[in-house]
N, C-alpha and C. Protein backbone atom coordinates (compact mmCIF):
# COMPACT_ATOMS: atom_id res chain seq x y z
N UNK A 1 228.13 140.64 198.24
CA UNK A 1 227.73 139.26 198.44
C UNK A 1 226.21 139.20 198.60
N UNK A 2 225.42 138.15 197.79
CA UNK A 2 224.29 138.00 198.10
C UNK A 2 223.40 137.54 199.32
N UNK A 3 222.21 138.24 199.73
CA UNK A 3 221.80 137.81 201.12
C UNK A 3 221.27 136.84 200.55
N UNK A 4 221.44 135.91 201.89
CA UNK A 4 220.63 134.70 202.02
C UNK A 4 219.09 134.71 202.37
N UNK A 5 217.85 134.21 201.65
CA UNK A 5 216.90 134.42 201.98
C UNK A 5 215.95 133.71 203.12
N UNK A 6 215.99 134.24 204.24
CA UNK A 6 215.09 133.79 205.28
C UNK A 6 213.69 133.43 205.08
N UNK A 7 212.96 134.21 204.83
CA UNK A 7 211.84 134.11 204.40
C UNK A 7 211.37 132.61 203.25
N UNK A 8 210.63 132.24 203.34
CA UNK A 8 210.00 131.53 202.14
C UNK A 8 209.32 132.17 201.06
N UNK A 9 208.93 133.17 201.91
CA UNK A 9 207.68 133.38 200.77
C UNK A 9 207.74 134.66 199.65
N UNK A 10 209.18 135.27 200.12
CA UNK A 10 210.29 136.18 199.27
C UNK A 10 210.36 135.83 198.11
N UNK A 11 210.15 136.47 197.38
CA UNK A 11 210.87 135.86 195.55
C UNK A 11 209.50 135.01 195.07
N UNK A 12 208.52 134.65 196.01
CA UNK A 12 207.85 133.66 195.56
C UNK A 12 206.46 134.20 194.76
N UNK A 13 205.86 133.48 193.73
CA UNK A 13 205.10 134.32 193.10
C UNK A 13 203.90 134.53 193.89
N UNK A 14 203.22 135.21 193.50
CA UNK A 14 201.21 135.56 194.18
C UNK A 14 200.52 134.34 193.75
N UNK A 15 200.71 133.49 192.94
CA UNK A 15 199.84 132.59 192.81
C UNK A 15 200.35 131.31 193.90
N UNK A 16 201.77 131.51 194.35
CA UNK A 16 201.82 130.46 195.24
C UNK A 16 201.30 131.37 196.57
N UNK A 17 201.64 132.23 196.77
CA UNK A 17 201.25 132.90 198.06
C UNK A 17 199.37 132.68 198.20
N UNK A 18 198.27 133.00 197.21
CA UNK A 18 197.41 132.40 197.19
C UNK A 18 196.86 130.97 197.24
N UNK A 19 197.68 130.42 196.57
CA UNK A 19 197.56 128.42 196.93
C UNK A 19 197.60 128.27 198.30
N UNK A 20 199.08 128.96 199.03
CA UNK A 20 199.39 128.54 200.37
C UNK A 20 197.64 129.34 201.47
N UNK A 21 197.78 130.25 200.70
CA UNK A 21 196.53 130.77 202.06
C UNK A 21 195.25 130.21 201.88
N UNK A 22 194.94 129.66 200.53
CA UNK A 22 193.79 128.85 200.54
C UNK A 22 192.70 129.99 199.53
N UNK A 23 193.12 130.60 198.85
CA UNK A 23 192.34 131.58 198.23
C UNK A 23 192.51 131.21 196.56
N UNK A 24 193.29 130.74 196.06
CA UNK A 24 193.87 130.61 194.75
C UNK A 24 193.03 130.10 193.41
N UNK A 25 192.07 129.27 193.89
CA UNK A 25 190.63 128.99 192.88
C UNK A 25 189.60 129.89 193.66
N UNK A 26 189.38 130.37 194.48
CA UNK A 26 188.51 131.58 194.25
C UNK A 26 189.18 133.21 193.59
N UNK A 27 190.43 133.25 193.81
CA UNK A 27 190.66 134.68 192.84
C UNK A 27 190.74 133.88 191.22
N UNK A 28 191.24 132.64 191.22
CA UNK A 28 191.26 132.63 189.87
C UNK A 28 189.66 132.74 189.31
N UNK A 29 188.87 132.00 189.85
CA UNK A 29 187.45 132.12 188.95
C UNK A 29 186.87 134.17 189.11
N UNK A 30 187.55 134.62 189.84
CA UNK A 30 186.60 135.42 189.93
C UNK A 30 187.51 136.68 188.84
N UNK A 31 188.51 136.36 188.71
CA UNK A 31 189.59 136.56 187.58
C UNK A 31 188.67 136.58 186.06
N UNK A 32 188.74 135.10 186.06
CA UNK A 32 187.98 134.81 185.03
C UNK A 32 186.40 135.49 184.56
N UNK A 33 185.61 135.75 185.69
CA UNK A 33 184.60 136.45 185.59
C UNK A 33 184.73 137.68 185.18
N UNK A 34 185.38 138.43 185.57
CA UNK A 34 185.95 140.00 185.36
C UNK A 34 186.36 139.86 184.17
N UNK A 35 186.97 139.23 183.15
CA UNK A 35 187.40 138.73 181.84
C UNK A 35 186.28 138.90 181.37
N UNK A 36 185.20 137.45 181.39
CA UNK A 36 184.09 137.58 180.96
C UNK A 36 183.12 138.49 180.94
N UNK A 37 182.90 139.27 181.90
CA UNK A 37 181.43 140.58 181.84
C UNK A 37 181.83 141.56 181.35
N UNK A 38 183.79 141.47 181.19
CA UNK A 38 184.18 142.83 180.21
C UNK A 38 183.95 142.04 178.92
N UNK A 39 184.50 141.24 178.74
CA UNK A 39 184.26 141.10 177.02
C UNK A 39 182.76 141.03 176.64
N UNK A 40 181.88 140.54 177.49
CA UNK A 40 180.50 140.92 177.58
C UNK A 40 180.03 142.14 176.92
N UNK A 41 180.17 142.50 178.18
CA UNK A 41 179.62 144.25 177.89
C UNK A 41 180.64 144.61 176.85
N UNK A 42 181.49 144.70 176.35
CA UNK A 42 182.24 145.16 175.45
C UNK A 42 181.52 144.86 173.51
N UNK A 43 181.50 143.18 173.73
CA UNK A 43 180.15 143.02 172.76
C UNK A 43 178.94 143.80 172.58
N UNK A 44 178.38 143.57 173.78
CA UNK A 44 177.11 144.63 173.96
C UNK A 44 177.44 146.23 173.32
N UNK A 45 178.39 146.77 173.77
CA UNK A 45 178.64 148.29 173.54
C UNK A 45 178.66 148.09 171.91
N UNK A 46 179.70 147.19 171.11
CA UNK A 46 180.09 147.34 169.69
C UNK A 46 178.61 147.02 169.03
N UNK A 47 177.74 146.17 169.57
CA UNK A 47 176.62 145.79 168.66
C UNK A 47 175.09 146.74 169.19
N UNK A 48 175.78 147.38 169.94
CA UNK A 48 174.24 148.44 170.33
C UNK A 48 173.86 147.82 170.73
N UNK A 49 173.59 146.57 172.08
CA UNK A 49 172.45 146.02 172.30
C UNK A 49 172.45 146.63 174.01
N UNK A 50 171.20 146.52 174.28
CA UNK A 50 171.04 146.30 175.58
C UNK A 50 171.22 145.42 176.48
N UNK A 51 171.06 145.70 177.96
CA UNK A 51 170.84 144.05 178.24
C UNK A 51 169.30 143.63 178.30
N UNK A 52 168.33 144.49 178.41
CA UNK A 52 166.83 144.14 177.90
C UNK A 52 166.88 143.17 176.56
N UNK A 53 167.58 144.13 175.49
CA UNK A 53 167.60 143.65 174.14
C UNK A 53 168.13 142.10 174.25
N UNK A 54 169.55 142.22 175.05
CA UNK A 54 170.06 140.75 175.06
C UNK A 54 169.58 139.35 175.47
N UNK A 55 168.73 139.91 176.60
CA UNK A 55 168.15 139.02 177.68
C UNK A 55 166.41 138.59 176.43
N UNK A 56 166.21 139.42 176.16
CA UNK A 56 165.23 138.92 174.79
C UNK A 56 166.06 138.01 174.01
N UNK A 57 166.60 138.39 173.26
CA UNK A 57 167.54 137.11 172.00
C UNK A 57 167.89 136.28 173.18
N UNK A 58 168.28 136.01 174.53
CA UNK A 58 168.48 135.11 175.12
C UNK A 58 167.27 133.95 175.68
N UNK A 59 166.36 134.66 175.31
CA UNK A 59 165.30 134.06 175.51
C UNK A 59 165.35 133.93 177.45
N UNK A 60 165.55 134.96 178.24
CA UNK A 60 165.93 135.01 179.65
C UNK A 60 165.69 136.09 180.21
N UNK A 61 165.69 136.04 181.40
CA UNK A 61 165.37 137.73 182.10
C UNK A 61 166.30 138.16 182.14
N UNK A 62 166.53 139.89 182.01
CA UNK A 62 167.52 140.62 182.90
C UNK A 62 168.27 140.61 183.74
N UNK A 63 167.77 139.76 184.43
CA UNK A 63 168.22 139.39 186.48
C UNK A 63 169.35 138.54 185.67
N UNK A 64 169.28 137.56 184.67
CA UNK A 64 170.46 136.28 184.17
C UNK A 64 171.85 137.28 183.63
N UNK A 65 171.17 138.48 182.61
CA UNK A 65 172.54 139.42 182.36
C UNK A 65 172.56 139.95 182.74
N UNK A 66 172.10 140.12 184.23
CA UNK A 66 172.53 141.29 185.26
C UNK A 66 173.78 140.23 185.99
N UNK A 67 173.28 138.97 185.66
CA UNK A 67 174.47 138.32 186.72
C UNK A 67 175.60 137.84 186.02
N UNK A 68 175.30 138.12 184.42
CA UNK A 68 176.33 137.62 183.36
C UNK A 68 177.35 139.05 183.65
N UNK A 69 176.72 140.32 183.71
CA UNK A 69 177.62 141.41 184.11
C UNK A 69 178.33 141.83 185.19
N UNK A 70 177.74 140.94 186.41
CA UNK A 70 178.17 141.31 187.32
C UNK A 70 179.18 140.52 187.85
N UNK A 71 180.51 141.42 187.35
CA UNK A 71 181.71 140.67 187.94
C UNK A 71 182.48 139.76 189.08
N UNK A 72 181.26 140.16 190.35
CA UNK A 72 182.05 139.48 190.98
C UNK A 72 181.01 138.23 191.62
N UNK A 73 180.58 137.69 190.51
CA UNK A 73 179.17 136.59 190.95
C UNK A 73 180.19 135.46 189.61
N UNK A 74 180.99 134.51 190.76
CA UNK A 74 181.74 134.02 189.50
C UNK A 74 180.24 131.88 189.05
N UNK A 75 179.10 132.47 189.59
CA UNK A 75 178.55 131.38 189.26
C UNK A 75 177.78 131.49 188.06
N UNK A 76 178.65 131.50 186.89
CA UNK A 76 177.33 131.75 185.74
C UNK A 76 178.06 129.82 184.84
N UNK A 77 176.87 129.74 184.45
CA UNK A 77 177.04 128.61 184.03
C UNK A 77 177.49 128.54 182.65
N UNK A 78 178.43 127.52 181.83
CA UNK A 78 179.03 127.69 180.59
C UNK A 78 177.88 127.68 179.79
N UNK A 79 176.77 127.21 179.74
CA UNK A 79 175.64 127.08 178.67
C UNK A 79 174.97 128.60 179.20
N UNK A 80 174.85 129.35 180.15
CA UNK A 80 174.87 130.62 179.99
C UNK A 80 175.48 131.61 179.01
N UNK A 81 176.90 131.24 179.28
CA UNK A 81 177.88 131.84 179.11
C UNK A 81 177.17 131.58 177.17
N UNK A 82 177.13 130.83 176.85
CA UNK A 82 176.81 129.88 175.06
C UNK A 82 176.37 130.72 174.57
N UNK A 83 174.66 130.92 175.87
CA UNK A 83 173.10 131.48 175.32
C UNK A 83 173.52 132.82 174.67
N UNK A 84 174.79 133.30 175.79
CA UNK A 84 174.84 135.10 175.82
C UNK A 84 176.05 135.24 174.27
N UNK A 85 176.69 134.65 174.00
CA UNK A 85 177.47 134.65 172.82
C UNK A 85 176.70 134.98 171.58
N UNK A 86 176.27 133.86 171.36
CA UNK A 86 175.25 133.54 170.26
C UNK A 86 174.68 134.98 169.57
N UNK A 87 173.79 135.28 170.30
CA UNK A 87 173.18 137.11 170.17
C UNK A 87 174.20 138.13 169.53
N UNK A 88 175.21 138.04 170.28
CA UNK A 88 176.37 138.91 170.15
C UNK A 88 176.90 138.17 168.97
N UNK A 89 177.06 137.59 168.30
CA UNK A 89 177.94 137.84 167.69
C UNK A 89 179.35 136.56 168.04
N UNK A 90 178.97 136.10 168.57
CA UNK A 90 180.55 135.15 169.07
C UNK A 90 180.44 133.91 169.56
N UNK A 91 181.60 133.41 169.85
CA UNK A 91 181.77 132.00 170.47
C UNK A 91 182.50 132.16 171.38
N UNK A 92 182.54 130.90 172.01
CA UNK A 92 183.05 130.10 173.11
C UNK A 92 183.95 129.57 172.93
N UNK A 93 184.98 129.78 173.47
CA UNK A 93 186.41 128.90 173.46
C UNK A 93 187.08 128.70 174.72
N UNK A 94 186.94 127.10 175.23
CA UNK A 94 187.39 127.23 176.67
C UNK A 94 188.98 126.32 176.31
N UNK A 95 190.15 126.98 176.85
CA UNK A 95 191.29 126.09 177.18
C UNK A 95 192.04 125.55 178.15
N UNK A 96 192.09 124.68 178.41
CA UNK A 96 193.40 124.22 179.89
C UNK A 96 194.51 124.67 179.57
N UNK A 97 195.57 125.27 180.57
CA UNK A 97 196.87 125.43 180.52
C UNK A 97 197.53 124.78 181.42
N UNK A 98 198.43 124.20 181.30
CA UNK A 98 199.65 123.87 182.00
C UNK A 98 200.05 124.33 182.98
């Protein structure tokens, strides 16, 4: 026979367990960042560039793709995010989900 579950928070997923504690848009953006400075640097690695090199075609300092790389600085701005594509090789595609 199946136990009955006492608990609430049993069975329940991590994204509600994060909503409930109040953390759930800060792991998600910083989620998202870790996404971004890998596919980053991942560009960077396939096209040989530096981030000297990049931060030149970006027309920006180092310190901007030091913070485009650094994963857990989830404040980079989407027209950042544009400048640093462009160089590399790529685009921008932002979507909402459900």
């Amino acid at each position: 026979m199946p136990r009955k579950k006492t608990n609430p928070r049993v069975g329940s997923e991590f994204e509600d367990f994060l909503a409930q504690d109040g953390r759930l848009e800060e792991s998600t953006a910083l989620a998202i960042k870790r996404v971004l400075a890998w596919e980053i640097e991942r560009a960077m690695k396939q096209g040989r560039i530096s981030q000297a090199e990049l931060a030149r075609r970006m027309k920006t300092s180092r310190a901007v793709v030091h913070r485009l790389l650094d994963e857990t600085d989830p404040s980079v701005t989407l027209a950042t995010i544009n400048k640093a594509a462009t160089p590399l090789g790529r685009t921008v595609r932002l979507q909402f989900h459900a």
